[in-house]
C-alpha atoms as a PDB file:
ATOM      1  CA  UNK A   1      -8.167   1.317  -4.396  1.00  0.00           C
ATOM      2  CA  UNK A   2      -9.617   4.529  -5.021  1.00  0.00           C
ATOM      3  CA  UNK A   3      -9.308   5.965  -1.832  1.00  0.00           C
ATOM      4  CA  UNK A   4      -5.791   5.033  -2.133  1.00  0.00           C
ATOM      5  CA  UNK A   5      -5.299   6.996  -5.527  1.00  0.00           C
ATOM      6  CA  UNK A   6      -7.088  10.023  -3.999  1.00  0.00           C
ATOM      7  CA  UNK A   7      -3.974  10.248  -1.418  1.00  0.00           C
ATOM      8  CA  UNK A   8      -6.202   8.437   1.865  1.00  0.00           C
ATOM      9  CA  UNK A   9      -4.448   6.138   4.216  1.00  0.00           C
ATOM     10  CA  UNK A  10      -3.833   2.302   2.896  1.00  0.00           C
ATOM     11  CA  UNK A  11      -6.600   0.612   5.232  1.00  0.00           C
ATOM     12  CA  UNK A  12      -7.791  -3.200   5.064  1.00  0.00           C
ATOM     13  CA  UNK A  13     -10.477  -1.860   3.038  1.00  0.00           C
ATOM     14  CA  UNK A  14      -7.814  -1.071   0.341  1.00  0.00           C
ATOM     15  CA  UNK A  15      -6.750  -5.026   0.468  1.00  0.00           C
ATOM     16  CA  UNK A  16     -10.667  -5.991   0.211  1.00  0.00           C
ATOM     17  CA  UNK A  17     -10.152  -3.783  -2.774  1.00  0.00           C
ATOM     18  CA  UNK A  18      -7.476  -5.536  -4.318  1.00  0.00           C
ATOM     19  CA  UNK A  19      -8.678  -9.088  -3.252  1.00  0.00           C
ATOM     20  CA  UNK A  20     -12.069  -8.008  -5.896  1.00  0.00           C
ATOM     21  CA  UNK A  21      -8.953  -7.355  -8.454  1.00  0.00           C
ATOM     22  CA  UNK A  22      -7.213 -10.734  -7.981  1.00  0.00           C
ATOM     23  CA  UNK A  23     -10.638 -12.229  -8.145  1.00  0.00           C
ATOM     24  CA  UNK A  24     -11.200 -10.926 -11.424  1.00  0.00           C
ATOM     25  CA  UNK A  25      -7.708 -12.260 -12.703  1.00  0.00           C
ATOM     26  CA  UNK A  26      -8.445 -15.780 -11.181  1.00  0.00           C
ATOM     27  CA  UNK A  27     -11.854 -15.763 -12.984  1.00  0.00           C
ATOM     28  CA  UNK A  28     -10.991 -14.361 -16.658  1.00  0.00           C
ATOM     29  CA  UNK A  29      -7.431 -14.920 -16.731  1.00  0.00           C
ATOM     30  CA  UNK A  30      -6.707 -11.165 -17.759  1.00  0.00           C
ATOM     31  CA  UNK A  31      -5.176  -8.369 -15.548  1.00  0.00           C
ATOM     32  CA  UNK A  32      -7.669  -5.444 -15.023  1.00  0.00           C
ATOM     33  CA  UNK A  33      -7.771  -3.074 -17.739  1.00  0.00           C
ATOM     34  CA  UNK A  34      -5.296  -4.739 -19.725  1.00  0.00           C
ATOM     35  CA  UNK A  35      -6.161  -2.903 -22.989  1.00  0.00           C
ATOM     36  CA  UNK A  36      -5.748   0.751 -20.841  1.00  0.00           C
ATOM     37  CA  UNK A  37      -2.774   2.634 -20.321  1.00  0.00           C
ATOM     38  CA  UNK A  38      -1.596   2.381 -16.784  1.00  0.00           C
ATOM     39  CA  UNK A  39      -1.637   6.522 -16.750  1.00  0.00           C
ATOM     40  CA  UNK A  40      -3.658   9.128 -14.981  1.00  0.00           C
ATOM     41  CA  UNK A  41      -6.122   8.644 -16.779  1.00  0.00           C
ATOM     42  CA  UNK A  42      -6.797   5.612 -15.598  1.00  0.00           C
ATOM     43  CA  UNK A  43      -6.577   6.313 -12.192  1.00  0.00           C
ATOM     44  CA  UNK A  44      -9.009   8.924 -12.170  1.00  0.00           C
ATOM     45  CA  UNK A  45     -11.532   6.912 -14.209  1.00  0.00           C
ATOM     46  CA  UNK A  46     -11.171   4.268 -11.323  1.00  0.00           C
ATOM     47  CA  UNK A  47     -12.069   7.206  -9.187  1.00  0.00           C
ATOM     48  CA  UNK A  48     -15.104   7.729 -10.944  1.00  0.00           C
ATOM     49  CA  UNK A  49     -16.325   4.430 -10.285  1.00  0.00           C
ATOM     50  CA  UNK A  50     -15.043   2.354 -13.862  1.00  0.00           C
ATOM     51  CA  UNK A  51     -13.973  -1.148 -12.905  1.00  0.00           C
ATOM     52  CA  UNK A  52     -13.117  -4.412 -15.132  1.00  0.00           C
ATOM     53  CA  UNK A  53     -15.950  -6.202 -17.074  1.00  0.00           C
ATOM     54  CA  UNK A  54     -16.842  -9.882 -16.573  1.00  0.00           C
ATOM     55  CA  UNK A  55     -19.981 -11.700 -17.163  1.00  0.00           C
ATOM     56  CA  UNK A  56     -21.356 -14.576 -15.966  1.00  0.00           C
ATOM     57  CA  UNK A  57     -20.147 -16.774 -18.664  1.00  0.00           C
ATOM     58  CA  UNK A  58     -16.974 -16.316 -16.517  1.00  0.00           C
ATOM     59  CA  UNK A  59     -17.917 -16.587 -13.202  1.00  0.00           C
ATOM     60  CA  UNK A  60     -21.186 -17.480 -11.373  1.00  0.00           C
ATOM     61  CA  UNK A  61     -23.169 -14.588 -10.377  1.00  0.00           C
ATOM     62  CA  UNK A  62     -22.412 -14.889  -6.826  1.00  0.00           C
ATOM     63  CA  UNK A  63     -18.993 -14.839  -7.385  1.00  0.00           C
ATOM     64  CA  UNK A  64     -19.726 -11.635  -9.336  1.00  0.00           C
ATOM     65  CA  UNK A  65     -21.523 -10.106  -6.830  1.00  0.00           C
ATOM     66  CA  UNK A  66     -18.772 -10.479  -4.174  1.00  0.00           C
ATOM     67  CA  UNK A  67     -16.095  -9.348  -6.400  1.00  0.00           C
ATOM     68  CA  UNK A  68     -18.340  -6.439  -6.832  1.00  0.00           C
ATOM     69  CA  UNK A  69     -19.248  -5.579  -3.612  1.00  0.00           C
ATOM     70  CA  UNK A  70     -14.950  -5.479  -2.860  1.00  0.00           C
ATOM     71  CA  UNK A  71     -14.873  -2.605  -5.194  1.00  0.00           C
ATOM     72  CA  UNK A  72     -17.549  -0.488  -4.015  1.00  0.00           C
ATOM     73  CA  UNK A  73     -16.551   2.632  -4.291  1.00  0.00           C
ATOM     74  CA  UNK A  74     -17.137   3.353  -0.789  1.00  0.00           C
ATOM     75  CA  UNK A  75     -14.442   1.282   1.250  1.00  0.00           C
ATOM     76  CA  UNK A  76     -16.940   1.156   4.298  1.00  0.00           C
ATOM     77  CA  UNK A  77     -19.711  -0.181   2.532  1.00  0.00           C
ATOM     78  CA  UNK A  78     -16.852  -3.220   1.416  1.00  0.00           C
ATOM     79  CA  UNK A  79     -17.020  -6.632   2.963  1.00  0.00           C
ATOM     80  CA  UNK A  80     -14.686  -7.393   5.437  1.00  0.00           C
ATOM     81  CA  UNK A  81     -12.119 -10.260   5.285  1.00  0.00           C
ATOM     82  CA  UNK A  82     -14.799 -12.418   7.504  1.00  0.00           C
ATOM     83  CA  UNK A  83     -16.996 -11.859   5.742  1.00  0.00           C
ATOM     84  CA  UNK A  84     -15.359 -12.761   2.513  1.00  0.00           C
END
């Protein structure tokens, strides 16, 4: 999560985080960023708010949305895991 990168406490919020990333495997099949460099590069362009692309050829939009909303950039604006 990008909190987590910028050196914040792992919260739940982080796992909401990483449940959006899992959901994005499960619906394309590809790990995040596959064609990037795992570097710090990377990491700070997930600071600045750059996450995987799907479409919704993929997945249905409201499956898109939710994955979405896990990696808002603000982790208390993120669903929780009841409401998920």
């Amino acid at each position: 999560a990008p909190e987590v990168l910028r050196g914040k406490p792992y919260t739940q919020a982080a796992d909401v985080y990483s449940f959006g990333m899992v959901m994005y495997y499960i619906a394309t099949g590809r790990q995040p960023f596959v064609n990037c460099a795992h570097d710090n590069i990377l990491a700070l362009n997930i600071c600045n708010g750059i996450r995987p692309e799907i479409n919704e050829q993929e997945a249905p939009k409201f499956y898109i949305d939710l994955m979405k909303n896990c990696w808002d950039p603000d982790p208390n604006k993120r669903p929780s895991a009841i409401e998920i």
